[in-house]
Protein backbone atom coordinates (compact mmCIF):
# COMPACT_ATOMS: atom_id res chain seq x y z
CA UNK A 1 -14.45 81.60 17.25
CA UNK A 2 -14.24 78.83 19.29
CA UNK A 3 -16.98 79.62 21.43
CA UNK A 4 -20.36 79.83 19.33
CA UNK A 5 -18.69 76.76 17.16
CA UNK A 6 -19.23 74.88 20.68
CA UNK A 7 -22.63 76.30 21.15
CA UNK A 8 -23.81 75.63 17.57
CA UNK A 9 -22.61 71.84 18.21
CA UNK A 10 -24.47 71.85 21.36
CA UNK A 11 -27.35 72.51 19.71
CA UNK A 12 -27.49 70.12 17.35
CA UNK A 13 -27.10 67.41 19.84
CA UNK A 14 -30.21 68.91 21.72
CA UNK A 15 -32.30 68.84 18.22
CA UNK A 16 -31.19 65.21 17.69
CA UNK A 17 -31.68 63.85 21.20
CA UNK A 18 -35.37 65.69 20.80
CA UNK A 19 -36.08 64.64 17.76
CA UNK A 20 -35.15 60.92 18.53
CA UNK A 21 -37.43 61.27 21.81
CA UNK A 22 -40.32 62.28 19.78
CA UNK A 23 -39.75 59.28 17.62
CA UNK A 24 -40.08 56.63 20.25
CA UNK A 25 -42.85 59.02 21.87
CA UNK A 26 -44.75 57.73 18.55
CA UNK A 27 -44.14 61.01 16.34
CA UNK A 28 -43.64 61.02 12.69
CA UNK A 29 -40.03 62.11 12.64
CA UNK A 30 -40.30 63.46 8.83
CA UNK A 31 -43.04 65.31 9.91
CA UNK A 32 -41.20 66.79 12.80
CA UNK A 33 -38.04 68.03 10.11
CA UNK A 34 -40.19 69.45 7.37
CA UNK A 35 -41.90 71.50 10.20
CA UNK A 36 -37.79 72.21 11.53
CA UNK A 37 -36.80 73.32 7.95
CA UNK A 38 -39.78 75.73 7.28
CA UNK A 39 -39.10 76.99 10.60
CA UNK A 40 -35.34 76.88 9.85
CA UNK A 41 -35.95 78.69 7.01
CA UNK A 42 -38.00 81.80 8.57
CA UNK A 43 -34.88 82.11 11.04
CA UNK A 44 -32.12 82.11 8.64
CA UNK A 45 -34.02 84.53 6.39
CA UNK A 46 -34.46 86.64 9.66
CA UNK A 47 -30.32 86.28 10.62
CA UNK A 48 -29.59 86.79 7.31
CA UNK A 49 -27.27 90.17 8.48
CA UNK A 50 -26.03 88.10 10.80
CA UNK A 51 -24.46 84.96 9.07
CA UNK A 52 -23.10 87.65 6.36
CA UNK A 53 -20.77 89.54 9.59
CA UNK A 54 -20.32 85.71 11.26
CA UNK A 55 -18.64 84.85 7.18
CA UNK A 56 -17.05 88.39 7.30
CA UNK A 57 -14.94 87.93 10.63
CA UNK A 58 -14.52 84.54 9.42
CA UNK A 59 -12.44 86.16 6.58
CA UNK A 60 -10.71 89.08 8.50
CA UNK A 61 -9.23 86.14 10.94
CA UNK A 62 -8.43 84.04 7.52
CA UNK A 63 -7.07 86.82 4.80
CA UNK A 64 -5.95 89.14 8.29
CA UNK A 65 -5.75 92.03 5.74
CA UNK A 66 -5.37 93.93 9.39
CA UNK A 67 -5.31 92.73 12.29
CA UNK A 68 -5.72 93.49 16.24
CA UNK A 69 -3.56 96.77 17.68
CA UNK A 70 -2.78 97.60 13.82
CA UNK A 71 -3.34 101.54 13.21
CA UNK A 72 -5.44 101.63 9.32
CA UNK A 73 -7.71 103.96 7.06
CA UNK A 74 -10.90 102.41 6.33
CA UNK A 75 -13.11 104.55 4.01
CA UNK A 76 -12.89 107.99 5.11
CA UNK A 77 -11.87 107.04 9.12
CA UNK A 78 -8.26 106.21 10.94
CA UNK A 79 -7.89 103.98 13.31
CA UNK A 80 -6.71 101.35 15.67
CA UNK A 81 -8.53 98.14 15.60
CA UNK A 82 -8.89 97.01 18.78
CA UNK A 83 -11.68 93.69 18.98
CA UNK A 84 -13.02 91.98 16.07
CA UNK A 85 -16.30 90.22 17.01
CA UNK A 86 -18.24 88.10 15.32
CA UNK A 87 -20.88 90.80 14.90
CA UNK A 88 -18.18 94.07 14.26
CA UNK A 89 -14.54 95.54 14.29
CA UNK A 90 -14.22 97.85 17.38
CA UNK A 91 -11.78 100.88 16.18
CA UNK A 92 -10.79 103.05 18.15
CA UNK A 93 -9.99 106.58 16.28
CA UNK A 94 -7.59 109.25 16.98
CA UNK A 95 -9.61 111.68 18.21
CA UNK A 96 -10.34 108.63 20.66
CA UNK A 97 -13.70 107.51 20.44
CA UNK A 98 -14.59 104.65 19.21
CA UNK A 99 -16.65 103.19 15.83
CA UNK A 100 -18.08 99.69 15.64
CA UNK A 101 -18.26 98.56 11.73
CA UNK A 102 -20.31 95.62 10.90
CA UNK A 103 -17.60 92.99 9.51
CA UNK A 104 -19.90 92.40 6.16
CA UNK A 105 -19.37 95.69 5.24
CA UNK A 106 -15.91 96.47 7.06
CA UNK A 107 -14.53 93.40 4.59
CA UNK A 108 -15.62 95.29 1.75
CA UNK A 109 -13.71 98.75 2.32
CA UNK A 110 -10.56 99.69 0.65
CA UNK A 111 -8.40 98.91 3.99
CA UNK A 112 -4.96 100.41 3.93
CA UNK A 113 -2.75 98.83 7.40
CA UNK A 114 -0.80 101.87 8.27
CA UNK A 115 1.32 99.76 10.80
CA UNK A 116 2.87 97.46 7.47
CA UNK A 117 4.47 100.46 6.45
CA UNK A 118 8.25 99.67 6.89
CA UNK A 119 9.33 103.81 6.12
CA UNK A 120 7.29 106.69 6.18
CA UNK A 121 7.34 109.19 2.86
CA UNK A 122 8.22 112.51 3.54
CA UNK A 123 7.27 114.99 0.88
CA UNK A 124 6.57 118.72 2.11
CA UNK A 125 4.37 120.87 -0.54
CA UNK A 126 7.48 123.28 -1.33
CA UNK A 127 5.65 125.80 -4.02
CA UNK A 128 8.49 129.04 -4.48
CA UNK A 129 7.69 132.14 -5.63
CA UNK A 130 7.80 133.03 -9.41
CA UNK A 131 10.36 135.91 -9.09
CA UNK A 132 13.01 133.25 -7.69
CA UNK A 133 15.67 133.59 -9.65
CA UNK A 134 17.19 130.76 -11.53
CA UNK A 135 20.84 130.39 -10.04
CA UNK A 136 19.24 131.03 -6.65
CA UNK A 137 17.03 128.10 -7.12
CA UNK A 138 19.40 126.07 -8.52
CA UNK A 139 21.50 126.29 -5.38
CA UNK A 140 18.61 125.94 -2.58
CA UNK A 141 17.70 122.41 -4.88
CA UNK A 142 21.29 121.26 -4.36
CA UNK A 143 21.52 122.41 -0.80
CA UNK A 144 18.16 120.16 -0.12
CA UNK A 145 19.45 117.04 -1.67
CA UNK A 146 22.65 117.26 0.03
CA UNK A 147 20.91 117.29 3.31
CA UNK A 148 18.76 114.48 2.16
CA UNK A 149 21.69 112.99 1.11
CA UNK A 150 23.72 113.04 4.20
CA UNK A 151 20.67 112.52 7.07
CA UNK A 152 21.13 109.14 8.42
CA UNK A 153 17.21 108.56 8.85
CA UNK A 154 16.34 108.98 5.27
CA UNK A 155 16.66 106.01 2.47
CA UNK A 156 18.50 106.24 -0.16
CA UNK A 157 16.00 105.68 -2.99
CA UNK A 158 13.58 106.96 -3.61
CA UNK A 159 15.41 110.63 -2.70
CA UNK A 160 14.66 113.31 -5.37
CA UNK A 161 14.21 117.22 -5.44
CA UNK A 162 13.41 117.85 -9.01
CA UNK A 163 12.07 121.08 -10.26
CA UNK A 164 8.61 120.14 -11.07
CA UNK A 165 7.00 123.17 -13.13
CA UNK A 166 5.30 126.57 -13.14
CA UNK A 167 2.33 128.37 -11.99
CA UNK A 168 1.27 131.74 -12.68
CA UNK A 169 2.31 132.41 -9.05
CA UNK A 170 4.71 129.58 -8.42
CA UNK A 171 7.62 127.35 -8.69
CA UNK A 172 6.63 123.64 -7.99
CA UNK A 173 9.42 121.72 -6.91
CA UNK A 174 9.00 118.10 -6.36
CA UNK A 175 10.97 116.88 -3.23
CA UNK A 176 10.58 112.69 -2.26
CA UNK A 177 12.42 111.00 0.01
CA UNK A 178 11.59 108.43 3.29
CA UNK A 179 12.33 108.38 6.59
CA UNK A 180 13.37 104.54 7.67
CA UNK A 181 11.15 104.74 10.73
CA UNK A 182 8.06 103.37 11.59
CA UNK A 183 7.59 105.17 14.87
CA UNK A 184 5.33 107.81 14.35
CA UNK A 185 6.80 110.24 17.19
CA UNK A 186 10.30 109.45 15.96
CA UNK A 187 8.72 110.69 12.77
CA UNK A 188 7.67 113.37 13.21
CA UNK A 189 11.10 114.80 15.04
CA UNK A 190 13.25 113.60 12.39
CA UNK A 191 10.85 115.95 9.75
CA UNK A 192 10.69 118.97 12.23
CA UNK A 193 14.46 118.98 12.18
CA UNK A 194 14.30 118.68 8.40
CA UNK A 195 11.71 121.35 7.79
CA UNK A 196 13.58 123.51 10.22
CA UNK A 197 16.99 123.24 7.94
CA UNK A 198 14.90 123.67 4.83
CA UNK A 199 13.65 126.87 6.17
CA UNK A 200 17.09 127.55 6.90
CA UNK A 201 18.13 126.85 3.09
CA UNK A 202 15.30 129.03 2.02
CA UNK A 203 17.07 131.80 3.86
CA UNK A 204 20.02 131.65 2.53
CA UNK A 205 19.59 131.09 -0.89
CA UNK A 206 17.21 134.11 -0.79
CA UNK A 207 14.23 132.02 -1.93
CA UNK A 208 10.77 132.73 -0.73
CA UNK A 209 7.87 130.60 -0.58
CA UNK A 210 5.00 131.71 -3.03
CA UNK A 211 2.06 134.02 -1.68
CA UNK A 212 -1.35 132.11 -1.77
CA UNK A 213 -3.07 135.60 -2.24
CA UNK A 214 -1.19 135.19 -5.75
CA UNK A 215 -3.16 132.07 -6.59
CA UNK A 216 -6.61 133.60 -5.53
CA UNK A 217 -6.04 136.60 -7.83
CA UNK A 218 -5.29 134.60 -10.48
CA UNK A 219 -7.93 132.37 -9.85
């Protein structure tokens, strides 16, 4: 930011220093500054884009509703952000390339900062067949809260598994809880182990998880 502050300064001196030479060269200095603002005019008109991404970097660097090396959704995209110029935001994605977003518009998005996160939800899309039977399901729901319960990575509260409702195919159960981690990798272990023991609990409480082919029949 520093940088073209110095250069705009620079260039005002210039103007001055020319426009003051011009005056003892005999010139009309009024003359000289209404033909500077008409002039003035055309090129602001023309960099109009360009003072609107200067304001909006301005305000990324003020409001820093994300800042450099923090992983966030912007619009429909994920991504790192990695530079942001006084023209665009360089984000890098995770498929690894990278997208350059004017900062006008990049202000604008709905930005959510994915590394703020201080615990990461973890709630699997558990939909049991209708033929479960009640006292089986009632046991599998306790046997999932008690391992909630008793993992050392996941909070406290919020930690639910609530029997949400019915389909014409399905059971819906609602299960919430969050991992106190905000290491991705770490993560992503700690809810392989948990979907392993859940398959586990689905085993021996002779539940099964519902058939799609159900819900496209029905459908």
């Amino acid at each position: 930011m520093l940088r073209p502050a110095s250069n705009v300064l620079k260039t005002l001196v210039v103007i001055v220093a020319v426009l003051l030479w011009f005056e003892n060269l005999g010139f009309n200095a009024t003359t000289l500054l209404a033909g500077l603002g008409i002039g003035g005019l055309a090129i602001a008109l023309a960099a109009q884009k360009t003072v609107e991404n200067i304001i909006g970097a301005i305000t990324l660097y003020i409001s820093s509703p994300v800042k450099i090396g923090n992983l966030c959704k912007f619009g429909s995209s994920m991504g790192t952000i990695e530079e942001i110029g006084l023209r665009a935001t360089r984000i890098r994605t995770l498929d690894r390339s990278v997208i350059y977003v004017a900062n006008a518009k990049f202000v604008d998005m709905q930005l959510e900062n994915i590394s703020e996160r201080e615990r990461i939800s973890y709630r699997p899309n558990l939909m049991l067949s209708a033929k479960t039977k009640q006292h089986d399901l009632l046991a599998f729901m306790a046997a999932c809260k008690n391992l909630l319960d008793k993992h050392e990575k996941i909070d406290d509260t919020p930690c639910r598994v609530r029997f949400k409702g019915f389909t014409p195919w399905a059971l819906q159960i609602d299960l919430l809880s969050y991992v106190v981690t905000t290491d991705f990798s770490e993560y992503m272990e700690i809810i392989e182990e948990l979907n392993l023991a859940i398959l586990g609990l689905l085993n021996e409480h002779n539940c099964q998880l519902a058939n799609p082919e159900f819900a496209r029949v029905s459908g």
